[in-house]
C-alpha atoms as a PDB file:
ATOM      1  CA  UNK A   1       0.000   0.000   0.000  1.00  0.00           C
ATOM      2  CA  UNK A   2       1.003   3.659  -0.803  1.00  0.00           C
ATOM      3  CA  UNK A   3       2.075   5.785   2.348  1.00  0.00           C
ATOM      4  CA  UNK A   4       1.887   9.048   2.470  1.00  0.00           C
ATOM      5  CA  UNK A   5       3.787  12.004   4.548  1.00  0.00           C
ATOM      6  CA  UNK A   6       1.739  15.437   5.447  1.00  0.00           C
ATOM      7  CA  UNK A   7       3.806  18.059   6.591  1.00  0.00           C
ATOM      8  CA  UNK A   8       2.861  20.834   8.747  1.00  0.00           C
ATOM      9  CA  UNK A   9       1.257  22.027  12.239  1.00  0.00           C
ATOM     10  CA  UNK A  10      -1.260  21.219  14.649  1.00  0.00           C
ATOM     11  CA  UNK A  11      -3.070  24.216  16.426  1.00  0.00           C
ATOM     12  CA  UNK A  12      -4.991  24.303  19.342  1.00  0.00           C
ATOM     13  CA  UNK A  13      -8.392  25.327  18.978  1.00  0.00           C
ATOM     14  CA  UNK A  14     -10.978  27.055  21.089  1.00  0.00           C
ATOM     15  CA  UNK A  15     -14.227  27.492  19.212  1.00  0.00           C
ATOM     16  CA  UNK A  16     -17.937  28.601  20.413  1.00  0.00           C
ATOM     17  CA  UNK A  17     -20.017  26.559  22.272  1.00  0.00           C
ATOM     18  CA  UNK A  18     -23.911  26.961  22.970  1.00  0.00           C
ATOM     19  CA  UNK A  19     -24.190  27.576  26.880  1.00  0.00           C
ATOM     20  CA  UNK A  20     -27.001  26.865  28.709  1.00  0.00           C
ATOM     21  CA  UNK A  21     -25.553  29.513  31.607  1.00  0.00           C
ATOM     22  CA  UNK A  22     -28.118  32.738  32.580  1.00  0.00           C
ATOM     23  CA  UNK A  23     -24.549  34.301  32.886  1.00  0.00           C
ATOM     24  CA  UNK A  24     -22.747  36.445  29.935  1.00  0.00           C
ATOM     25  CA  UNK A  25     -19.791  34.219  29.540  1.00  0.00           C
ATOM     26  CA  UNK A  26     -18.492  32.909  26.878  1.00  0.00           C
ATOM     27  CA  UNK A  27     -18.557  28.853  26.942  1.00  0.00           C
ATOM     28  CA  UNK A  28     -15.481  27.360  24.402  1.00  0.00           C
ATOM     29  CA  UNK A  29     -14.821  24.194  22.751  1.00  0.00           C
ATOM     30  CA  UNK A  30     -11.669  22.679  22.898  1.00  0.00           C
ATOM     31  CA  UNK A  31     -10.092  21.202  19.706  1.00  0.00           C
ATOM     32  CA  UNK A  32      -7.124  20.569  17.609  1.00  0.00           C
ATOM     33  CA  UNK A  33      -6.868  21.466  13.553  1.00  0.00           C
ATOM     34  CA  UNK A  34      -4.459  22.900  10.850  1.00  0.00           C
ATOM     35  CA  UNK A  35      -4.803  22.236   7.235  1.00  0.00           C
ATOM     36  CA  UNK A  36      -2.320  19.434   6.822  1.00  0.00           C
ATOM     37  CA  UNK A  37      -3.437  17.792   9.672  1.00  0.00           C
ATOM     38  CA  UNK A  38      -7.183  17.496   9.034  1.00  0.00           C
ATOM     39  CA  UNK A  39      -6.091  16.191   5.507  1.00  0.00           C
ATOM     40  CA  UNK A  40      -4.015  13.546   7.097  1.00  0.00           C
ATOM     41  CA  UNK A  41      -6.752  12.474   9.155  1.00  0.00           C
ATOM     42  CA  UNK A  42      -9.579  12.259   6.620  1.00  0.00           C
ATOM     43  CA  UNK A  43      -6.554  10.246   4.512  1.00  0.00           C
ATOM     44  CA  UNK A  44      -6.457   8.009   7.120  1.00  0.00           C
ATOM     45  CA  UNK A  45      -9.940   7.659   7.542  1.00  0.00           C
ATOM     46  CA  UNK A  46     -10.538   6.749   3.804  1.00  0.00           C
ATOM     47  CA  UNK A  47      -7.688   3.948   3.693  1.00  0.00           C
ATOM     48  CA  UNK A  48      -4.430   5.175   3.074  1.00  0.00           C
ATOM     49  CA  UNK A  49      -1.437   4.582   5.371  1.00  0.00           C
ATOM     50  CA  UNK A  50      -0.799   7.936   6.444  1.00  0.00           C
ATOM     51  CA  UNK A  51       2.136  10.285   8.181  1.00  0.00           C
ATOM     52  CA  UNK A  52       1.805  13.469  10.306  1.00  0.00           C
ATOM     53  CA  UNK A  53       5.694  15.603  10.648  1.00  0.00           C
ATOM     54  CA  UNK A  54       5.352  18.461  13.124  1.00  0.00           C
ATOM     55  CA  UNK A  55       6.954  19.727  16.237  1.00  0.00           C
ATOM     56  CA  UNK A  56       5.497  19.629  19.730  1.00  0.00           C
ATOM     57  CA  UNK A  57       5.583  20.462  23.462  1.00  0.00           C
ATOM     58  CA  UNK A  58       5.251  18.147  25.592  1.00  0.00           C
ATOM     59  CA  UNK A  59       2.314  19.574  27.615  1.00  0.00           C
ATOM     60  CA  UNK A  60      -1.161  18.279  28.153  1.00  0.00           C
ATOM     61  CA  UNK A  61      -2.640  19.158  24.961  1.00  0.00           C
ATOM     62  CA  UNK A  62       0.397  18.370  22.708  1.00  0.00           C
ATOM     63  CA  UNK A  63      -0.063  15.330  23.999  1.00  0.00           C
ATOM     64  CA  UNK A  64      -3.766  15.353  23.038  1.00  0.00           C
ATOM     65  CA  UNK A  65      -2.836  15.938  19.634  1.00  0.00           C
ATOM     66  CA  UNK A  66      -0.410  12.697  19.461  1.00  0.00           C
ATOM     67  CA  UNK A  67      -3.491  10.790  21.081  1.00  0.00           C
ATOM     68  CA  UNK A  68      -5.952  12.184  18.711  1.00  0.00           C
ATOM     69  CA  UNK A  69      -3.205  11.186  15.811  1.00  0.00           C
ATOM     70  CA  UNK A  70      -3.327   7.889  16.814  1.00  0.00           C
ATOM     71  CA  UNK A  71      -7.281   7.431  17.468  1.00  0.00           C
ATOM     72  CA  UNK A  72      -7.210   8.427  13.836  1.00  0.00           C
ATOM     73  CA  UNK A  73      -4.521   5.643  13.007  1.00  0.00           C
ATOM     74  CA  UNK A  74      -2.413   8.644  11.678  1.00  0.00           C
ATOM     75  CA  UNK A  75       0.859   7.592  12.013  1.00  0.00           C
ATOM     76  CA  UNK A  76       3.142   9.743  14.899  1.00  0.00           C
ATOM     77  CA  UNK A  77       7.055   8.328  14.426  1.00  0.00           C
ATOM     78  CA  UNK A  78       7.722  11.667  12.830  1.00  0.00           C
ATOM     79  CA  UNK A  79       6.076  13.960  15.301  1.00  0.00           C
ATOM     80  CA  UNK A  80       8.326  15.466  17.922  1.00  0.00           C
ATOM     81  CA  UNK A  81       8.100  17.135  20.861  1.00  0.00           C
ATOM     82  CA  UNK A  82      10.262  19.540  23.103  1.00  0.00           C
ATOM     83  CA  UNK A  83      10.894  20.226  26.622  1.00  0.00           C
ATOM     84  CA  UNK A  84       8.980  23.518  28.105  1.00  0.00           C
ATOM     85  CA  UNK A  85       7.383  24.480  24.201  1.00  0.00           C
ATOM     86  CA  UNK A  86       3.992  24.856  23.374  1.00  0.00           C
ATOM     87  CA  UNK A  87       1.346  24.428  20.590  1.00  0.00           C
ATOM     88  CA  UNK A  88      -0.099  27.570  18.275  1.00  0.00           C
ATOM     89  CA  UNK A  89      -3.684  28.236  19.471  1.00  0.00           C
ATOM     90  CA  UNK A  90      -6.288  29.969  17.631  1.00  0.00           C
ATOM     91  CA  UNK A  91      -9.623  30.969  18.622  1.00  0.00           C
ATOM     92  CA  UNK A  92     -12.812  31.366  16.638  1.00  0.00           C
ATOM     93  CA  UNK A  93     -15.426  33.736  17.270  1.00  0.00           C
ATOM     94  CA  UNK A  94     -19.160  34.894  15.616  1.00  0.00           C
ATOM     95  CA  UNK A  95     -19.152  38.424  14.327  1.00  0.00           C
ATOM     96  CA  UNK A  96     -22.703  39.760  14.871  1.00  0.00           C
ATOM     97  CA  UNK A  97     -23.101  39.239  10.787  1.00  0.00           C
ATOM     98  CA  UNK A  98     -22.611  35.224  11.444  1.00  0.00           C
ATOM     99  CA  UNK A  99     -19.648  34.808   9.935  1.00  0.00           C
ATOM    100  CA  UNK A 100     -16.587  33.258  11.784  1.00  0.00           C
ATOM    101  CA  UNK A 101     -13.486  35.712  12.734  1.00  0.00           C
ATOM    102  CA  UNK A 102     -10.284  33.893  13.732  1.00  0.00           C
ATOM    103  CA  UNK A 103      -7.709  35.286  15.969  1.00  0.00           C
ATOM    104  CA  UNK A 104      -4.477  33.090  15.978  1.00  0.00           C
ATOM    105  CA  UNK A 105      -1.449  33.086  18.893  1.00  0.00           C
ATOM    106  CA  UNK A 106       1.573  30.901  17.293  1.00  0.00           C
ATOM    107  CA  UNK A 107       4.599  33.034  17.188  1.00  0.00           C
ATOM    108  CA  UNK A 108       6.440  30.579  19.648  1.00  0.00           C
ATOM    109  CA  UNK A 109       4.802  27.220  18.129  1.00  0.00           C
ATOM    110  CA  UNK A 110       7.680  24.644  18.118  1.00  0.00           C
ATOM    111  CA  UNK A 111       5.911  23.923  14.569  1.00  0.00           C
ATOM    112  CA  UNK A 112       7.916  26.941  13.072  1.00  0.00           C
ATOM    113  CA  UNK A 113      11.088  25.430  13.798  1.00  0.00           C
ATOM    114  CA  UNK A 114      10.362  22.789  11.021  1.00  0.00           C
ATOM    115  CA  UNK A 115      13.536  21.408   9.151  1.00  0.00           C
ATOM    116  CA  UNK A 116      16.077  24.443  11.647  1.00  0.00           C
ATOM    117  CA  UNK A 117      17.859  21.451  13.855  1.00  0.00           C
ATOM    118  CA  UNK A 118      20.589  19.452  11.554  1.00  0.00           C
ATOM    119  CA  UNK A 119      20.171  16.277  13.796  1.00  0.00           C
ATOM    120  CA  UNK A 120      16.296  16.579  13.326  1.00  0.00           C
ATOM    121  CA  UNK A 121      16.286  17.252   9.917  1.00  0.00           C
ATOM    122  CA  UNK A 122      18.698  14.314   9.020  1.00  0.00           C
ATOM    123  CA  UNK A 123      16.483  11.866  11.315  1.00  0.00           C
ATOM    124  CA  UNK A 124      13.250  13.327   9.510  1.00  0.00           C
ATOM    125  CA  UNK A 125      14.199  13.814   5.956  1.00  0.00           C
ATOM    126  CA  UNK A 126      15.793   9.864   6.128  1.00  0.00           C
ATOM    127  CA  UNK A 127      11.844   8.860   7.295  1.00  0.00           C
ATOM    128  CA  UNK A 128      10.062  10.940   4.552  1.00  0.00           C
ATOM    129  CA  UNK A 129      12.209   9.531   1.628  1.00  0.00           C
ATOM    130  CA  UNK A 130      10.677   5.875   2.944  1.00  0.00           C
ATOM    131  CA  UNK A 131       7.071   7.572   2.013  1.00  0.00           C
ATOM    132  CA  UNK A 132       5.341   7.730  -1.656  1.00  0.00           C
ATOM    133  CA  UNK A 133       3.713  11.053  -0.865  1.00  0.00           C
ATOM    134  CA  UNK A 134       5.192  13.798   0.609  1.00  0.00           C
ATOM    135  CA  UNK A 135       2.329  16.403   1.225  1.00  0.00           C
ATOM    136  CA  UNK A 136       2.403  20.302   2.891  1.00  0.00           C
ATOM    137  CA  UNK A 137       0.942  23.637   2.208  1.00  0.00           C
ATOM    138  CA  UNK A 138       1.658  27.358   1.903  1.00  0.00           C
ATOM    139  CA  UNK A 139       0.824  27.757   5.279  1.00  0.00           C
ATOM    140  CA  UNK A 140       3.640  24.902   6.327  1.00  0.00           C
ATOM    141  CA  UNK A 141       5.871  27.457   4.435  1.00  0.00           C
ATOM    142  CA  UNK A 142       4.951  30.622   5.911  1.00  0.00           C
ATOM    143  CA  UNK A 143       5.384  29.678   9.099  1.00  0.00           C
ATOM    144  CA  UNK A 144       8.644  28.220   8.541  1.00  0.00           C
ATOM    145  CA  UNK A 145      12.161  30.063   8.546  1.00  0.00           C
ATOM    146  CA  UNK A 146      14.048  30.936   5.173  1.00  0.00           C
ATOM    147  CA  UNK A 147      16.650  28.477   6.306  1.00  0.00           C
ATOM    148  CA  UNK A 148      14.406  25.967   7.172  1.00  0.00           C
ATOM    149  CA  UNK A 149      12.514  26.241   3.451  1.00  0.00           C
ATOM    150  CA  UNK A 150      15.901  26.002   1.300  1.00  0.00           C
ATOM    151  CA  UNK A 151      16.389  22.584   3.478  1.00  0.00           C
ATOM    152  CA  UNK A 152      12.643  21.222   2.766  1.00  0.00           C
ATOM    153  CA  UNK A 153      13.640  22.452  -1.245  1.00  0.00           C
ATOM    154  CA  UNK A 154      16.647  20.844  -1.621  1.00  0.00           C
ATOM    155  CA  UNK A 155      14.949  17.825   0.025  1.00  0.00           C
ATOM    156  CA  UNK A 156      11.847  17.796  -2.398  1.00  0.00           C
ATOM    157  CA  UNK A 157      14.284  17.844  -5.403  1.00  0.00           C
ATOM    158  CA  UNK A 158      16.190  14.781  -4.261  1.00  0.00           C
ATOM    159  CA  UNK A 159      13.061  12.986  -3.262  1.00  0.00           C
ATOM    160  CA  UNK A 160      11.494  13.222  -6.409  1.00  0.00           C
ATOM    161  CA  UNK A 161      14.662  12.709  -8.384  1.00  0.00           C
ATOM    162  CA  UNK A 162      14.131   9.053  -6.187  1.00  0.00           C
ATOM    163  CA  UNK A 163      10.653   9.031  -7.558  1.00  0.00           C
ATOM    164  CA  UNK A 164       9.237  10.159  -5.060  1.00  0.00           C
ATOM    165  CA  UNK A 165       5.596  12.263  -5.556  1.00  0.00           C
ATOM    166  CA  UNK A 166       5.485  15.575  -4.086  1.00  0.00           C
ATOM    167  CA  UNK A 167       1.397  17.270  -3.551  1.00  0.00           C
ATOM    168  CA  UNK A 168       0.996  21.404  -3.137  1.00  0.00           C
ATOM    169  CA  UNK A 169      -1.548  23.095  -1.853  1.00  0.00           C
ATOM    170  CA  UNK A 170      -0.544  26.850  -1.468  1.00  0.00           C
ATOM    171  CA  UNK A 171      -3.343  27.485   0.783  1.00  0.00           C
ATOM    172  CA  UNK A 172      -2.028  31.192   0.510  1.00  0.00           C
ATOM    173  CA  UNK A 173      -3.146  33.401   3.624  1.00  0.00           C
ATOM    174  CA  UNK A 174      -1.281  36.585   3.458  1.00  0.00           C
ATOM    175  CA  UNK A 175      -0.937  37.549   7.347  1.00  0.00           C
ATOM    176  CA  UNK A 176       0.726  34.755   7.281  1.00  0.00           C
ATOM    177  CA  UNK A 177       3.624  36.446   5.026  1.00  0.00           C
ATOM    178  CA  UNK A 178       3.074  39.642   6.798  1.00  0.00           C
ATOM    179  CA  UNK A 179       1.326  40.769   4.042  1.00  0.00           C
ATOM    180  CA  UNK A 180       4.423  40.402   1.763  1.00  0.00           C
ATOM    181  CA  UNK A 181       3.130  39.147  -1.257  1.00  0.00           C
ATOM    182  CA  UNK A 182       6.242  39.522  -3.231  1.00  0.00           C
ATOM    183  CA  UNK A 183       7.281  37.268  -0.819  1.00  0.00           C
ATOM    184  CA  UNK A 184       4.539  34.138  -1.277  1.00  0.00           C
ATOM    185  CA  UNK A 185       4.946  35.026  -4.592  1.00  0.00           C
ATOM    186  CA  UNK A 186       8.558  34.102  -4.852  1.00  0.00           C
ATOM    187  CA  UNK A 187       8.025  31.189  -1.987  1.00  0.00           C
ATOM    188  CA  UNK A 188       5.151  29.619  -3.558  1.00  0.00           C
ATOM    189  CA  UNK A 189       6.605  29.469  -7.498  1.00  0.00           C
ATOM    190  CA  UNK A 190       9.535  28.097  -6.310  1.00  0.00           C
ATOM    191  CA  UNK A 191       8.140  25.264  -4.972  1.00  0.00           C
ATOM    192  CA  UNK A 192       5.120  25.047  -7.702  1.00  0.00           C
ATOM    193  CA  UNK A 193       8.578  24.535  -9.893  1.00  0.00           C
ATOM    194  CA  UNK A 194       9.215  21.218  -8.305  1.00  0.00           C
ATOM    195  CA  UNK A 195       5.227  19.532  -7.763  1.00  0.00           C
ATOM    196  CA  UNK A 196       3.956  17.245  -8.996  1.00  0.00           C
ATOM    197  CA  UNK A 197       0.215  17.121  -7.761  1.00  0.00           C
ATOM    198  CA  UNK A 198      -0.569  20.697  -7.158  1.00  0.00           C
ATOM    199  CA  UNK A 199      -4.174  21.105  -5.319  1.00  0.00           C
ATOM    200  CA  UNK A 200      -5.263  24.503  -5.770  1.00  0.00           C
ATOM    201  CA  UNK A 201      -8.209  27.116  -4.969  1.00  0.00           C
ATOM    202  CA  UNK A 202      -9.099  29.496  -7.620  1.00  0.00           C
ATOM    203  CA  UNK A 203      -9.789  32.220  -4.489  1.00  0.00           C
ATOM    204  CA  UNK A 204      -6.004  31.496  -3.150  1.00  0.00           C
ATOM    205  CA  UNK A 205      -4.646  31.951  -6.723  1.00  0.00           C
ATOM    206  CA  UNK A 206      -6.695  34.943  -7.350  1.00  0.00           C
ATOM    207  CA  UNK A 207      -5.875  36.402  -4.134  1.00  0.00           C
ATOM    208  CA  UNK A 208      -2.311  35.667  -4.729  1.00  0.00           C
ATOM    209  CA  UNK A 209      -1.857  36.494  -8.358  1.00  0.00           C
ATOM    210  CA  UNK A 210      -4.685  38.193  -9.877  1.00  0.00           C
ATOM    211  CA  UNK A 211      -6.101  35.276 -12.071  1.00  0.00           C
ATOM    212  CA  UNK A 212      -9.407  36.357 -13.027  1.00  0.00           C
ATOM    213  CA  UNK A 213      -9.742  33.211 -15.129  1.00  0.00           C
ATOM    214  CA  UNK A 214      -8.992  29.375 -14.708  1.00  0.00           C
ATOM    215  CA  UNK A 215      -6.907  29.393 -18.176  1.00  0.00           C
ATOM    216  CA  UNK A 216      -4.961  32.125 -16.206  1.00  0.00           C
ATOM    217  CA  UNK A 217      -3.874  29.956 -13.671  1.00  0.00           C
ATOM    218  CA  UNK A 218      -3.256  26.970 -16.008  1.00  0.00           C
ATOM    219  CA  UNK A 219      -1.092  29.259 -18.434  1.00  0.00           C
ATOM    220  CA  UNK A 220       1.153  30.514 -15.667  1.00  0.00           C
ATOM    221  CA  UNK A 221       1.930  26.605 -14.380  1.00  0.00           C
ATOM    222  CA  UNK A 222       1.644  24.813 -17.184  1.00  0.00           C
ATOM    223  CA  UNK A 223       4.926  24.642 -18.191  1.00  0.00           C
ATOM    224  CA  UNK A 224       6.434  23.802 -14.857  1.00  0.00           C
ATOM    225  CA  UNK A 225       5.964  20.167 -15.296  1.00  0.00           C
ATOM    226  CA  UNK A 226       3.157  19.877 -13.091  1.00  0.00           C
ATOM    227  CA  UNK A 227       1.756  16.188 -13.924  1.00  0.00           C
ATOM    228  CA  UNK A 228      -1.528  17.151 -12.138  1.00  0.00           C
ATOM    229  CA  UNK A 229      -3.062  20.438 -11.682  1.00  0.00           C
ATOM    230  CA  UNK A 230      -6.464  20.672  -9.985  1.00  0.00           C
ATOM    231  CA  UNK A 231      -8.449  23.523  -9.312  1.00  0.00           C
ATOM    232  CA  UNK A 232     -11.185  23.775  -6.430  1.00  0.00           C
ATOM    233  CA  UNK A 233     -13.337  26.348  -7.147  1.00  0.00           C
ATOM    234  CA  UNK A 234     -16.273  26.102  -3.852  1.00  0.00           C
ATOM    235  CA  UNK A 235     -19.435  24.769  -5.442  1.00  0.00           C
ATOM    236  CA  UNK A 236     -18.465  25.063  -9.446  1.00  0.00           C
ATOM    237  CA  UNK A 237     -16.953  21.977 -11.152  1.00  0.00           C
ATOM    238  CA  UNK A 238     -13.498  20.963 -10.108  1.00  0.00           C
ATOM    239  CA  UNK A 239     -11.283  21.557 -13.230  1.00  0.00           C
ATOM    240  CA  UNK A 240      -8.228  19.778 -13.938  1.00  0.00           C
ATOM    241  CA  UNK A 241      -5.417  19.991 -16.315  1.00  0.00           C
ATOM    242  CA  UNK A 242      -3.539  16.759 -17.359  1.00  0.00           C
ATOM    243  CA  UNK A 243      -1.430  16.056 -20.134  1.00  0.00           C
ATOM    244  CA  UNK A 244      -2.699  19.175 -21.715  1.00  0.00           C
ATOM    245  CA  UNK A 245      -5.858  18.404 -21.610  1.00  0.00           C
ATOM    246  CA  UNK A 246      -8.562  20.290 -19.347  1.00  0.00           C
ATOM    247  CA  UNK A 247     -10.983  17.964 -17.575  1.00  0.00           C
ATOM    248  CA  UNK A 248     -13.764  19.110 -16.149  1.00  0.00           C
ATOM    249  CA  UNK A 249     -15.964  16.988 -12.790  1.00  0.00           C
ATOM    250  CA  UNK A 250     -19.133  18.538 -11.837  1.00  0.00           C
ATOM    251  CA  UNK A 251     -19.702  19.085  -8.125  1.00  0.00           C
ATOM    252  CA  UNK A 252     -23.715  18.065  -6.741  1.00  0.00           C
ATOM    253  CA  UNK A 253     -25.408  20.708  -4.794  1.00  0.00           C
ATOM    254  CA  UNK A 254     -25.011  19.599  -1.161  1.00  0.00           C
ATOM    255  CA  UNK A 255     -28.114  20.149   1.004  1.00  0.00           C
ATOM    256  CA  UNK A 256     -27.693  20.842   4.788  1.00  0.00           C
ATOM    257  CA  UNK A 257     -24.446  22.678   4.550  1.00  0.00           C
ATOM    258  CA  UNK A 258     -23.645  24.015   7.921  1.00  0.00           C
ATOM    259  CA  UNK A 259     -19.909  25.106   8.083  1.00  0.00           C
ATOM    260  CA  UNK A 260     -17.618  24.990   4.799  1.00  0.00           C
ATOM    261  CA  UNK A 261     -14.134  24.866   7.022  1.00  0.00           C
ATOM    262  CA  UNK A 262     -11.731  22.044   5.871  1.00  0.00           C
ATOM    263  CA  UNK A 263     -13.398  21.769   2.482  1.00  0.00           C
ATOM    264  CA  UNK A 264     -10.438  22.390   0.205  1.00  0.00           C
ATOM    265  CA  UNK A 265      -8.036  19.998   2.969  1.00  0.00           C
ATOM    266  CA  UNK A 266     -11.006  16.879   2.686  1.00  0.00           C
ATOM    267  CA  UNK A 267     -11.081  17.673  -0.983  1.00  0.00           C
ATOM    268  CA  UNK A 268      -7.326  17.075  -1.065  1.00  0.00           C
ATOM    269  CA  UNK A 269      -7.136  14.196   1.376  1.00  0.00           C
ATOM    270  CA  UNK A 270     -10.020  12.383  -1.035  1.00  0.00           C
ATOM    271  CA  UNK A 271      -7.901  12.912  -4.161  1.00  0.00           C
ATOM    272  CA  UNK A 272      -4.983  11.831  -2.805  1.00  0.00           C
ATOM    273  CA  UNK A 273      -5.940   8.902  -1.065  1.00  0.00           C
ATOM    274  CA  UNK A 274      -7.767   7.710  -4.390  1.00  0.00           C
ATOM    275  CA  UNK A 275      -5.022   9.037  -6.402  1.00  0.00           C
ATOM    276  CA  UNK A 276      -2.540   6.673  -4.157  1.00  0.00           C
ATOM    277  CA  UNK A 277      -4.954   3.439  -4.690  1.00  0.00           C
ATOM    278  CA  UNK A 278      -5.120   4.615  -8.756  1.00  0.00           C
ATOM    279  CA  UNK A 279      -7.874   5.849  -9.707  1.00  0.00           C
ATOM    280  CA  UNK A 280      -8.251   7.827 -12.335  1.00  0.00           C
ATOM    281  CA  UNK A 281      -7.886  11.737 -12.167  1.00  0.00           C
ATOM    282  CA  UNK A 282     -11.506  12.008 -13.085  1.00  0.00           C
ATOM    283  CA  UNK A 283     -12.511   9.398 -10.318  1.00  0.00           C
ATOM    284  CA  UNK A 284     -10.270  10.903  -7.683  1.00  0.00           C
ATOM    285  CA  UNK A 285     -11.732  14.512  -8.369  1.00  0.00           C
ATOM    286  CA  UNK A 286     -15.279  13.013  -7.155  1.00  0.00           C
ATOM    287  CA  UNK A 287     -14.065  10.910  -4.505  1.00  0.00           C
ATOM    288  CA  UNK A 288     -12.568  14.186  -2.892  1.00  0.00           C
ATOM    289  CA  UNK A 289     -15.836  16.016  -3.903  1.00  0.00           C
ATOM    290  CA  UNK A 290     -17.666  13.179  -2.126  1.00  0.00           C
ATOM    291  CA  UNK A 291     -15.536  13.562   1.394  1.00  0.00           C
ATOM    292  CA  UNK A 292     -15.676  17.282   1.286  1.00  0.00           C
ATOM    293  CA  UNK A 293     -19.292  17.336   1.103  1.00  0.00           C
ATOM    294  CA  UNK A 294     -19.580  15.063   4.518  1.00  0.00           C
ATOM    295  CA  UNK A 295     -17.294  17.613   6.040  1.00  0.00           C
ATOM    296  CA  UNK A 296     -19.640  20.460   5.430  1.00  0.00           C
ATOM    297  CA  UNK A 297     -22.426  19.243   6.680  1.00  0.00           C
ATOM    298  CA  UNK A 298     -20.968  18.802  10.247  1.00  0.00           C
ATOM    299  CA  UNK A 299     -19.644  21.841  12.356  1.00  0.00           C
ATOM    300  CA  UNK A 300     -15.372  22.356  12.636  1.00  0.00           C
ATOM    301  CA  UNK A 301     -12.528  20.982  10.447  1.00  0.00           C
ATOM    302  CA  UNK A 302     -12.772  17.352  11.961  1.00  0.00           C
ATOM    303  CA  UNK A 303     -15.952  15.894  12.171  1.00  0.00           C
ATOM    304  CA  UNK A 304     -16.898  13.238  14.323  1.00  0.00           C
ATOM    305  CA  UNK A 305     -15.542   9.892  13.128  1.00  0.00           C
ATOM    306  CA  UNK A 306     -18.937   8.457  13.587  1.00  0.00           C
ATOM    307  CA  UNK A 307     -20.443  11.424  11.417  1.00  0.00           C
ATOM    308  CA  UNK A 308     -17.871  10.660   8.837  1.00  0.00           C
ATOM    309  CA  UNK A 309     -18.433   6.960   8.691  1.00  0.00           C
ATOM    310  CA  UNK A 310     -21.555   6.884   8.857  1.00  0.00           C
ATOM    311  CA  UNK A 311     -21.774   9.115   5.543  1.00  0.00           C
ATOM    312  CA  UNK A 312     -19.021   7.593   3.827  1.00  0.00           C
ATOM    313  CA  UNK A 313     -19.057   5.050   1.013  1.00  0.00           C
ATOM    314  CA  UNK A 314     -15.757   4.575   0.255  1.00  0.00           C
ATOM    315  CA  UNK A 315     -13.788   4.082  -3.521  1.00  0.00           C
ATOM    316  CA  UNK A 316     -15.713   2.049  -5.949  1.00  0.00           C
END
């Protein structure tokens, strides 16, 4: 079986929680998410044998994380933790309009230290050229030091010159980059120069380019060597570009949806795990469409496992 290796960090999260209290407090929900890691666990829940690399404390809610990892048979041998270091936490609140506002504290996250350590990298890198996949995001990168990005480069180019598969998402979010979008400009095509299964959002590229068009987005990559480009574009058809050819997947109207977060990272976790068992691109496209649209019809990034089993039908 294919194994695959997501790359990235795990957040604490503390989200809104109906209270039942006269008083005006506000009641939170503890939970854990970040993009690569909900993709990584909806992998694992649809079959593959899947990885998680990130960095750690070794307080009680790091250690939640490794125990949620492993409820989710996610795979923790490359998860690490640290003496006296913390987690990022975010926090989500309702703005009177409804929608969700999040307000993020991860400036001393161990995750940003990422591929910094020479002993760690060398133990790490040796563990993700045993894997078929290697996986991460534009937010892995942004959060990451310059140093520590040249090292996860330079590592991409060997694996894949082992033939090994490397999957993008840029997942651009410019406070991230401190609003330096020259920056993720740079950051982002360098490594879109060495993918080979890019997962993109027409918003993200939009937002980080000014494509006003898929062809835009197709024209500027399509050279790069890029044996799989997909496009996620919310509720419109999932478009694809393979061997010079566009292909295009419809996506059904979803009824009861109730909280769109972790779409695009269940989109990409469907399409990879199908993508890993081969299935066609076409085939993979709906598969990810399929566990995207159990996601948002349950509340937070990670739904209940029951929720998601009891919706999902698996590859056929």
């Amino acid at each position: 079986m294919a194994r695959i290796a997501a790359i990235g960090e795990v957040m604490v999260e503390l989200a809104p929680h109906p209270s039942t209290d006269a008083s005006d407090k506000d009641i939170m929900a503890l939970g854990f998410a970040g993009d690569t890691f909900n993709t990584a666990i909806y992998m694992a829940r649809t079959g593959i044998q899947t990885e998680y690399v990130t960095l750690l404390g070794d307080d009680p809610y790091s250690e939640k994380i490794f125990d949620l990892a492993k409820a989710e048979n996610v795979g923790t041998s490359m998860m690490e933790t640290m003496a006296g270091r913390l987690p990022g936490m975010y926090v989500i609140r309702n703005s009177p309009d409804g929608e969700r506002e999040f307000y993020y504290w991860r400036k001393e996250a161990r995750a940003r230290e990422l591929f910094a350590a020479k002993a760690h990298t060398e133990n790490l890198i040796n563990q993700l050229k045993e894997c078929d996949y290697v996986y991460l995001s534009g937010i892995t990168l942004a959060i990451i030091s310059d140093h520590s990005r040249l090292v996860l480069l330079r590592f991409i180019k060997e694996y894949r010159a082992q033939g090994g598969t490397f999957c993008f998402d840029i997942n651009y979010r410019p406070r991230l980059w401190d609003n330096d979008q020259t920056m993720a400009q740079y950051v982002m095509a360098e490594f879109m120069e060495h993918t080979d299964i890019a997962l993109l959002t027409l918003d993200d590229e939009a937002m980080l380019w000014g494509d006003g068009s898929i062809d835009a987005t197709i024209e500027r990559y399509k050279n790069n060597g890029i044996k799989e480009l997909v496009l996620k574009r919310g509720a419109e058809e999932v478009v694809a570009y393979v061997n010079g050819e566009k292909l295009r997947v419809p996506v059904s109207k979803v009824d009861g949806v109730v909280d769109t977060t972790g779409a695009g990272d269940s989109f990409n976790a469907g399409y990879l795990s199908a993508r890993a068992q081969g299935f066609s691109y076409e085939d993979a496209a709906r598969h990810g469409i399929h566990v995207a649209s159990i996601v948002i019809r349950n509340r937070g990034a990670i739904v209940k496992k029951a929720s998601f089993n009891g919706m999902y039908n698996g590859l056929n």
